[in-house]
PDB file of N, CA and C in Angstrom:
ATOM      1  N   UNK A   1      78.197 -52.088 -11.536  1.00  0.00           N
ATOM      2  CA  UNK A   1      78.406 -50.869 -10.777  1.00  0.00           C
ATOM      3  C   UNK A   1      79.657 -50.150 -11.251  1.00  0.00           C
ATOM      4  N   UNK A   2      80.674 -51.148 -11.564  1.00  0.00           N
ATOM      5  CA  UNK A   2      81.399 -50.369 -12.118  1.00  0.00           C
ATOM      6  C   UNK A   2      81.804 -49.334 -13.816  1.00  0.00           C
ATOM      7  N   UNK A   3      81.275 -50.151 -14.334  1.00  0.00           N
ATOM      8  CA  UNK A   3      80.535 -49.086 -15.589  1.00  0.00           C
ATOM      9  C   UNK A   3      80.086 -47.815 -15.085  1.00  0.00           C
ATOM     10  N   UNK A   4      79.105 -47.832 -14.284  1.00  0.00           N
ATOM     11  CA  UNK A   4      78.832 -46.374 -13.741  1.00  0.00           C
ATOM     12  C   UNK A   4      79.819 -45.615 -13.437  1.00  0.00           C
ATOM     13  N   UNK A   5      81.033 -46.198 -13.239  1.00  0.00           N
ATOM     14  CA  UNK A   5      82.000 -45.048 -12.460  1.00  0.00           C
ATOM     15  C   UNK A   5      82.924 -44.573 -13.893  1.00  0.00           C
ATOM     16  N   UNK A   6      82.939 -45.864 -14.179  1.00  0.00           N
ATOM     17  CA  UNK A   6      84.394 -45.771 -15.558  1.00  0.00           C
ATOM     18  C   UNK A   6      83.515 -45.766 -16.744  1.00  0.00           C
ATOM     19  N   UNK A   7      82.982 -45.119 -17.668  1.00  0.00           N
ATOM     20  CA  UNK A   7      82.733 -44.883 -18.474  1.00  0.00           C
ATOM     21  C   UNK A   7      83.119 -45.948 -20.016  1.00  0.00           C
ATOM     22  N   UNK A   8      84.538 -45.970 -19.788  1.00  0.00           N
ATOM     23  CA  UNK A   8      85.181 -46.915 -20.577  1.00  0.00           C
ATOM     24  C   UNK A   8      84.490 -48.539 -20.669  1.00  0.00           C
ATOM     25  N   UNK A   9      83.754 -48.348 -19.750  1.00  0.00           N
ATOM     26  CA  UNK A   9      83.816 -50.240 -19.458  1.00  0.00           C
ATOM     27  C   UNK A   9      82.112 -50.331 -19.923  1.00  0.00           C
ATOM     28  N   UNK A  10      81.387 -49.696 -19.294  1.00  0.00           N
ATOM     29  CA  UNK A  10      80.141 -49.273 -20.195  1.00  0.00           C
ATOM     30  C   UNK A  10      79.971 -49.259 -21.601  1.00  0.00           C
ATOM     31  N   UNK A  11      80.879 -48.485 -22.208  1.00  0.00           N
ATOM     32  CA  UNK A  11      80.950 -48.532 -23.716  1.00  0.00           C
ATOM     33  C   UNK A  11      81.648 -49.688 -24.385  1.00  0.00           C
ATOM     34  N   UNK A  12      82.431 -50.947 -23.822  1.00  0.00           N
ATOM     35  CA  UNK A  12      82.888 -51.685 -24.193  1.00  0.00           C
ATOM     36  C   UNK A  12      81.830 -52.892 -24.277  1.00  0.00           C
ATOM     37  N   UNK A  13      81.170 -52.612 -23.009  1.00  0.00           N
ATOM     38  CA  UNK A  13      79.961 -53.565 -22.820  1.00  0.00           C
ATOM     39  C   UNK A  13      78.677 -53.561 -23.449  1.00  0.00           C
ATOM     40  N   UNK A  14      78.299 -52.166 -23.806  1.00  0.00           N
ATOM     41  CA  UNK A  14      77.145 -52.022 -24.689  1.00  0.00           C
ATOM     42  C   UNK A  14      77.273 -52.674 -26.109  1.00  0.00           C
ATOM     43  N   UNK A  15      78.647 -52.470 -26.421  1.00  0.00           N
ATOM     44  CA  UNK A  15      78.931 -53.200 -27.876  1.00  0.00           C
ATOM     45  C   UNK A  15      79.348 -53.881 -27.970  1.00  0.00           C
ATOM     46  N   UNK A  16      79.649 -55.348 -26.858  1.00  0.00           N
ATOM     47  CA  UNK A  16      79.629 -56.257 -26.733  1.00  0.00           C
ATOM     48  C   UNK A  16      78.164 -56.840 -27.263  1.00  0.00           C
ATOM     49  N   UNK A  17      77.509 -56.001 -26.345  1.00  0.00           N
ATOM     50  CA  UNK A  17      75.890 -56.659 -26.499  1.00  0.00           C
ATOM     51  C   UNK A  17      75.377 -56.373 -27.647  1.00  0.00           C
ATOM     52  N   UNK A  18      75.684 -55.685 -28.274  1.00  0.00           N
ATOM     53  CA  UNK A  18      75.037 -55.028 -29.871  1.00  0.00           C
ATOM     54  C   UNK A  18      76.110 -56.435 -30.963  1.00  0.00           C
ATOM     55  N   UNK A  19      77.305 -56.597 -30.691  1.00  0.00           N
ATOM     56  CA  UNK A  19      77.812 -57.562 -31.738  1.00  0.00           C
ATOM     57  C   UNK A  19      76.710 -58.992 -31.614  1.00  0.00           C
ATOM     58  N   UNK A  20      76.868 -59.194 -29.914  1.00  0.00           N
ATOM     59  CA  UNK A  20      76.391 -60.448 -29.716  1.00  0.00           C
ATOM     60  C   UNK A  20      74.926 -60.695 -30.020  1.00  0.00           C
ATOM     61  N   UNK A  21      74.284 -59.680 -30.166  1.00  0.00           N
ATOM     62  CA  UNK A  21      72.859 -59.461 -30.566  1.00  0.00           C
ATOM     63  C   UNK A  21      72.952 -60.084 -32.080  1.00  0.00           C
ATOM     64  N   UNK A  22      73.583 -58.647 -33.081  1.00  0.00           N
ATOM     65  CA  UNK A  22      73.491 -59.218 -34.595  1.00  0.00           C
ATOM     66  C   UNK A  22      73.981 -60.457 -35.058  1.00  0.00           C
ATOM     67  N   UNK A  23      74.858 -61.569 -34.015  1.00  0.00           N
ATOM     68  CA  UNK A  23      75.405 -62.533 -34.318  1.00  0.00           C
ATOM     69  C   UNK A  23      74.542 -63.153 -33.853  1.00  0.00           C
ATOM     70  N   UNK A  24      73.286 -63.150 -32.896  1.00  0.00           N
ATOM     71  CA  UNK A  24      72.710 -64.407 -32.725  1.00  0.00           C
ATOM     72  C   UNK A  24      71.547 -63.854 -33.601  1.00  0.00           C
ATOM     73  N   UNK A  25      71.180 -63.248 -34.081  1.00  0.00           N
ATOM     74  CA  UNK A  25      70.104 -62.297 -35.489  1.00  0.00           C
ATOM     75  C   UNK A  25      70.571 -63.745 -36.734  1.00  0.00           C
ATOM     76  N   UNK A  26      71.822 -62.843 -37.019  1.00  0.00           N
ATOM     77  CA  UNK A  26      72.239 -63.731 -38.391  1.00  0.00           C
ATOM     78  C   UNK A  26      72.131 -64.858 -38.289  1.00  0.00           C
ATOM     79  N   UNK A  27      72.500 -66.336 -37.110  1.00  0.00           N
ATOM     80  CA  UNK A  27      72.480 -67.181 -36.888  1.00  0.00           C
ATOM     81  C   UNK A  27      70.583 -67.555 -37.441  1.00  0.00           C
ATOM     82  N   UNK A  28      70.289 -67.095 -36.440  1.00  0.00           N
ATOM     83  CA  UNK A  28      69.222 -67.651 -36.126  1.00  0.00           C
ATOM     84  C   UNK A  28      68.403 -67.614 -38.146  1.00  0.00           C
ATOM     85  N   UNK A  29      68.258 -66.556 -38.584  1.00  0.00           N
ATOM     86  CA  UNK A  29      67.945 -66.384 -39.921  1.00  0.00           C
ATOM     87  C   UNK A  29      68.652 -67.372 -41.141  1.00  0.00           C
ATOM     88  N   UNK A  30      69.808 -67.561 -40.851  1.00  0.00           N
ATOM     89  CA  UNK A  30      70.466 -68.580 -41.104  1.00  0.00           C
ATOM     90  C   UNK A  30      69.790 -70.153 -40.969  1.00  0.00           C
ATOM     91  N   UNK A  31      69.172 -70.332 -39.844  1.00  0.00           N
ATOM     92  CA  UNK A  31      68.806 -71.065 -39.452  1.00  0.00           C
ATOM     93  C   UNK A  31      67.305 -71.704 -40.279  1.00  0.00           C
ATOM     94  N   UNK A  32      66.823 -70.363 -39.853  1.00  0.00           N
ATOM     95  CA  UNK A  32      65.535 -70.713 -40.735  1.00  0.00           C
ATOM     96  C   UNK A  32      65.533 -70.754 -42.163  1.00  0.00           C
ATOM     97  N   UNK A  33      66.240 -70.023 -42.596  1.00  0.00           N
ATOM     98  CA  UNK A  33      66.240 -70.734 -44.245  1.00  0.00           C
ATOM     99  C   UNK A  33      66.948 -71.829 -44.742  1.00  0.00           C
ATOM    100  N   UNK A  34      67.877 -72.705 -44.000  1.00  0.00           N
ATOM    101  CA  UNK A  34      68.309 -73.671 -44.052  1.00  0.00           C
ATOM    102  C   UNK A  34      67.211 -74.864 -43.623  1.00  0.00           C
ATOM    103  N   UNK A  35      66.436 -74.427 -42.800  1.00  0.00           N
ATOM    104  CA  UNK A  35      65.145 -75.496 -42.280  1.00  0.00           C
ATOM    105  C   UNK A  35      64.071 -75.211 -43.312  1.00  0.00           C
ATOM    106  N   UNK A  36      64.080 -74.058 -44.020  1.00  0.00           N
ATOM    107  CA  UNK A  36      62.899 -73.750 -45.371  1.00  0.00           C
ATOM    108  C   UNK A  36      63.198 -74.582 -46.559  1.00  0.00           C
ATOM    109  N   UNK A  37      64.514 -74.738 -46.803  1.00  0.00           N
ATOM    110  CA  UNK A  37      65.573 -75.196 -47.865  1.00  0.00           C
ATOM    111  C   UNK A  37      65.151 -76.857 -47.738  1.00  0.00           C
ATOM    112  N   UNK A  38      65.580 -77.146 -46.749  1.00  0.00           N
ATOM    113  CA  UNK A  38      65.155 -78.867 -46.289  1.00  0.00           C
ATOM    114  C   UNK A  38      63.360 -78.832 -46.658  1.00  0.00           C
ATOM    115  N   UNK A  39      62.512 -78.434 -45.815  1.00  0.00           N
ATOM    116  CA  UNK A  39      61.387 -78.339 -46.289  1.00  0.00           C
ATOM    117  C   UNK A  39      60.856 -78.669 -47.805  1.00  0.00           C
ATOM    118  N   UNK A  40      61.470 -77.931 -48.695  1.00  0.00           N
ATOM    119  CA  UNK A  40      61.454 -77.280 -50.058  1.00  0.00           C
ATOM    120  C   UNK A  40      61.996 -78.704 -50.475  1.00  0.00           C
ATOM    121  N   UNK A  41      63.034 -79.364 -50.160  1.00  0.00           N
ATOM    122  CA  UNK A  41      63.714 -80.004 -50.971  1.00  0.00           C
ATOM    123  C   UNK A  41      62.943 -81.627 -51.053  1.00  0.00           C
ATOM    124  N   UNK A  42      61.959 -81.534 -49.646  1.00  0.00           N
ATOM    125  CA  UNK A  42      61.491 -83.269 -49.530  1.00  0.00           C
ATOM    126  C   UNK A  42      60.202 -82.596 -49.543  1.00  0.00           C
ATOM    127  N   UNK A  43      59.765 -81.753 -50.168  1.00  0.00           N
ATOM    128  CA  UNK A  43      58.095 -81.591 -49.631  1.00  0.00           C
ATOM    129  C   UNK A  43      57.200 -82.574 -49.609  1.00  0.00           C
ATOM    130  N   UNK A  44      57.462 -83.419 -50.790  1.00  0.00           N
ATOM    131  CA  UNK A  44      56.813 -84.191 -51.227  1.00  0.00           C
ATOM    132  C   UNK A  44      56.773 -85.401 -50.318  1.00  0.00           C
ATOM    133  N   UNK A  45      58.186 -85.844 -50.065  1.00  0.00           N
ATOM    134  CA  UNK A  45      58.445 -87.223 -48.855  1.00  0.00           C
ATOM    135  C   UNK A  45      57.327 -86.707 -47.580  1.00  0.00           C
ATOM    136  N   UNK A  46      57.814 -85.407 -47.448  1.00  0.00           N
ATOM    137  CA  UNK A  46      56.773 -85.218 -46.375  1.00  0.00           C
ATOM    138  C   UNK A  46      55.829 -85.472 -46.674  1.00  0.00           C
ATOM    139  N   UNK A  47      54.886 -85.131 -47.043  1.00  0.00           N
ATOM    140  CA  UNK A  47      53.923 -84.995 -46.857  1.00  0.00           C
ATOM    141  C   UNK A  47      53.072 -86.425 -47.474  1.00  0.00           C
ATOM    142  N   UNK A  48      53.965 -87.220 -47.934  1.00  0.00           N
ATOM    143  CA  UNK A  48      53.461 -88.560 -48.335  1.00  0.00           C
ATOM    144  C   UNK A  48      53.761 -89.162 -46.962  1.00  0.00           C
ATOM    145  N   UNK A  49      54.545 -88.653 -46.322  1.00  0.00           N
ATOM    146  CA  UNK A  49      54.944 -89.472 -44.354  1.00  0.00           C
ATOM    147  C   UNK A  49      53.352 -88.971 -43.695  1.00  0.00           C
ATOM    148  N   UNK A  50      52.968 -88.038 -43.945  1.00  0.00           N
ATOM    149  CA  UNK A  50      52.340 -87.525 -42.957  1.00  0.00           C
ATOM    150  C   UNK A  50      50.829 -88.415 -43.574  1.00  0.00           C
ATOM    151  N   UNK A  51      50.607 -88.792 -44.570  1.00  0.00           N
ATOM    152  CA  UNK A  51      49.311 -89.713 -45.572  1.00  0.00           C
ATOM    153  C   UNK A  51      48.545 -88.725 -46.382  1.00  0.00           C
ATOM    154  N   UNK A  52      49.615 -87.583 -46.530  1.00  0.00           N
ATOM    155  CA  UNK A  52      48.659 -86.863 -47.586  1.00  0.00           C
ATOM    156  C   UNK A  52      49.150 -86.909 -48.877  1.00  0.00           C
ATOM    157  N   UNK A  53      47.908 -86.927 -50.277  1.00  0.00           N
ATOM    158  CA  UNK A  53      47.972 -87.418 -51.191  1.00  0.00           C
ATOM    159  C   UNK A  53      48.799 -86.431 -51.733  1.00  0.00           C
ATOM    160  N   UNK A  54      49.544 -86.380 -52.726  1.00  0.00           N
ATOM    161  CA  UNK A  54      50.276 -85.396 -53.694  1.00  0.00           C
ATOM    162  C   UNK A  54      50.061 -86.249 -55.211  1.00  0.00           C
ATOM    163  N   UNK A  55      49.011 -84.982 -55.597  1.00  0.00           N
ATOM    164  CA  UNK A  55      48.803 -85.537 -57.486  1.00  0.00           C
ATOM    165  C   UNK A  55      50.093 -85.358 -58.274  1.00  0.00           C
ATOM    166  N   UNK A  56      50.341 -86.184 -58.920  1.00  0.00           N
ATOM    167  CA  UNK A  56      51.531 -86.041 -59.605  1.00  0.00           C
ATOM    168  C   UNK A  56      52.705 -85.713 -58.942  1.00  0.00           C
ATOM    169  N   UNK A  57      53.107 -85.805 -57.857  1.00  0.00           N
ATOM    170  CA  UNK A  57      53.917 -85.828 -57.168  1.00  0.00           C
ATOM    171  C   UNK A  57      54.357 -84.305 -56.839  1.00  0.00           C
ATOM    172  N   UNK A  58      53.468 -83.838 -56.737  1.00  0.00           N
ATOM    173  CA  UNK A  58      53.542 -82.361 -56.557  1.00  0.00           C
ATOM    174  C   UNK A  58      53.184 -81.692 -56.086  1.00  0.00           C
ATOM    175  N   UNK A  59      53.860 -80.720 -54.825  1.00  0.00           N
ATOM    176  CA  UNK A  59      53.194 -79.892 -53.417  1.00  0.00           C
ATOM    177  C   UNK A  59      52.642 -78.518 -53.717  1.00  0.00           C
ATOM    178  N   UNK A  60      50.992 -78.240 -53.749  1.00  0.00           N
ATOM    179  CA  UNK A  60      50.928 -77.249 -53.982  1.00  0.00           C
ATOM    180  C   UNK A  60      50.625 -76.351 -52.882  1.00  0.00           C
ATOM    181  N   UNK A  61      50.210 -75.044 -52.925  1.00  0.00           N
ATOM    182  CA  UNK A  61      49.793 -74.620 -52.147  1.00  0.00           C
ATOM    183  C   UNK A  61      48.962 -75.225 -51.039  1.00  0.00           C
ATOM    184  N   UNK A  62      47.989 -75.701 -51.529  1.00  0.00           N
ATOM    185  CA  UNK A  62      46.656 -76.051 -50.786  1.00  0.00           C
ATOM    186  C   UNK A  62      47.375 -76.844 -49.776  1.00  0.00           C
ATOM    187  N   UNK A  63      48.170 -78.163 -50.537  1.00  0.00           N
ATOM    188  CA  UNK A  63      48.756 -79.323 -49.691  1.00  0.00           C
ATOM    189  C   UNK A  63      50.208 -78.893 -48.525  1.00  0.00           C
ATOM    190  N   UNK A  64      50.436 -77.721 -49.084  1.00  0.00           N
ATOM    191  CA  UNK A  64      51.567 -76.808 -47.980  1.00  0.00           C
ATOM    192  C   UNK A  64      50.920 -76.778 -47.005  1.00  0.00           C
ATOM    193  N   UNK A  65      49.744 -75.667 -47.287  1.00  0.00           N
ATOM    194  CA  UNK A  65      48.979 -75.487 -46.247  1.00  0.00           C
ATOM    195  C   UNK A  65      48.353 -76.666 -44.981  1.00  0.00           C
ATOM    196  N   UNK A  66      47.969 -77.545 -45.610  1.00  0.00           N
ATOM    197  CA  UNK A  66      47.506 -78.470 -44.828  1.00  0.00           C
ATOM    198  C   UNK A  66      49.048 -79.622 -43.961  1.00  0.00           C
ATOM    199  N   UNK A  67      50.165 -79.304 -44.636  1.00  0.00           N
ATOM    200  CA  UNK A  67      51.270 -79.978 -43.777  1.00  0.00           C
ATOM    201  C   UNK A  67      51.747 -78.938 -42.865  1.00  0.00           C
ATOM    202  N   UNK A  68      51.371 -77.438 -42.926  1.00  0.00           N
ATOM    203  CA  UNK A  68      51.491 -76.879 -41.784  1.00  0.00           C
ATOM    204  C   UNK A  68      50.674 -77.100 -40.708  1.00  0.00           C
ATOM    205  N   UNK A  69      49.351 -77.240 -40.930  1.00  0.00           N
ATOM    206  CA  UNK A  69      48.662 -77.375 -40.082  1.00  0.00           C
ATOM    207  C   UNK A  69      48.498 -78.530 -39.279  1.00  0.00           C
ATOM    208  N   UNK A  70      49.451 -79.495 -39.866  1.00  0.00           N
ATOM    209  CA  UNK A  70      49.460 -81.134 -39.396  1.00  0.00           C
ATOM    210  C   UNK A  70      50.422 -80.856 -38.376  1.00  0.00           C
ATOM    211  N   UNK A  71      51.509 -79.941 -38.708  1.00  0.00           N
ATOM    212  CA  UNK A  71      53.272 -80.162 -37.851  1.00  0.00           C
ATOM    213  C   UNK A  71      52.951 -78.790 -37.063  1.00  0.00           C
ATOM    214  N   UNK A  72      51.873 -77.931 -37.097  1.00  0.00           N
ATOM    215  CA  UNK A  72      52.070 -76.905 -36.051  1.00  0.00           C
ATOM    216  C   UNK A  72      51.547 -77.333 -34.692  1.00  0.00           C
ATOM    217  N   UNK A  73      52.450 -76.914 -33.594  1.00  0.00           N
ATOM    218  CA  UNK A  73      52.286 -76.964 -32.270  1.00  0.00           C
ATOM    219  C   UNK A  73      50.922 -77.016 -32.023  1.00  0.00           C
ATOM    220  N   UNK A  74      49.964 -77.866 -31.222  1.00  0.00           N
ATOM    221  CA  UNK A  74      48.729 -77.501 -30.631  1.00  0.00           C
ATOM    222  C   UNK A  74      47.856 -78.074 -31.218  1.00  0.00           C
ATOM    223  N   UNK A  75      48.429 -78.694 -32.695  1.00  0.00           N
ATOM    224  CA  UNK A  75      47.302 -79.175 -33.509  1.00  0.00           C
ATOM    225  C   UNK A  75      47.262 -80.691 -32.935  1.00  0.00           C
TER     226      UNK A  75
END
C-alpha cells in the first residue's frame, strides 16, 4: 500500500523483482547445462546402468532416445 503513495518505493521494488527474476533465469540455465554436461560425460555408464546395450561403447541417437524415455517422469 505503500508504494501506491510513494512512488519511490514502487520503483525500487519493481527492480528488485526484475534483478531477482534474471538471477534466478541465469541460475537455473546454468543449471541445466551443467546436468547436460554430466549426462554427456557418462552417457555411456548410463545407459549400461539402465541394461541398455551400447555397440562399441557408443551413445547414439537412437540409444539417447530410449534413456530418455526410461528416466522420464510417468514412464
Amino acid at each position: 500500500m505503500l508504494a501506491l503513495l510513494w512512488w519511490p518505493l514502487a520503483a525500487v521494488a519493481a527492480g528488485t523483482g526484475v534483478v531477482a527474476w534474471r538471477r534466478a533465469h541465469t541460475a537455473a540455465l546454468s543449471l541445466a547445462e551443467i546436468a547436460e554436461a554430466v549426462v554427456d560425460l557418462r552417457a555411456t555408464e548410463l545407459a549400461t546402468a539402465l541394461g541398455i546395450v551400447t555397440p562399441h561403447n557408443r551413445v547414439t541417437p537412437g540409444i539417447g532416445h530410449e534413456i530418455t524415455e526410461r528416466l522420464r517422469k510417468g514412464a
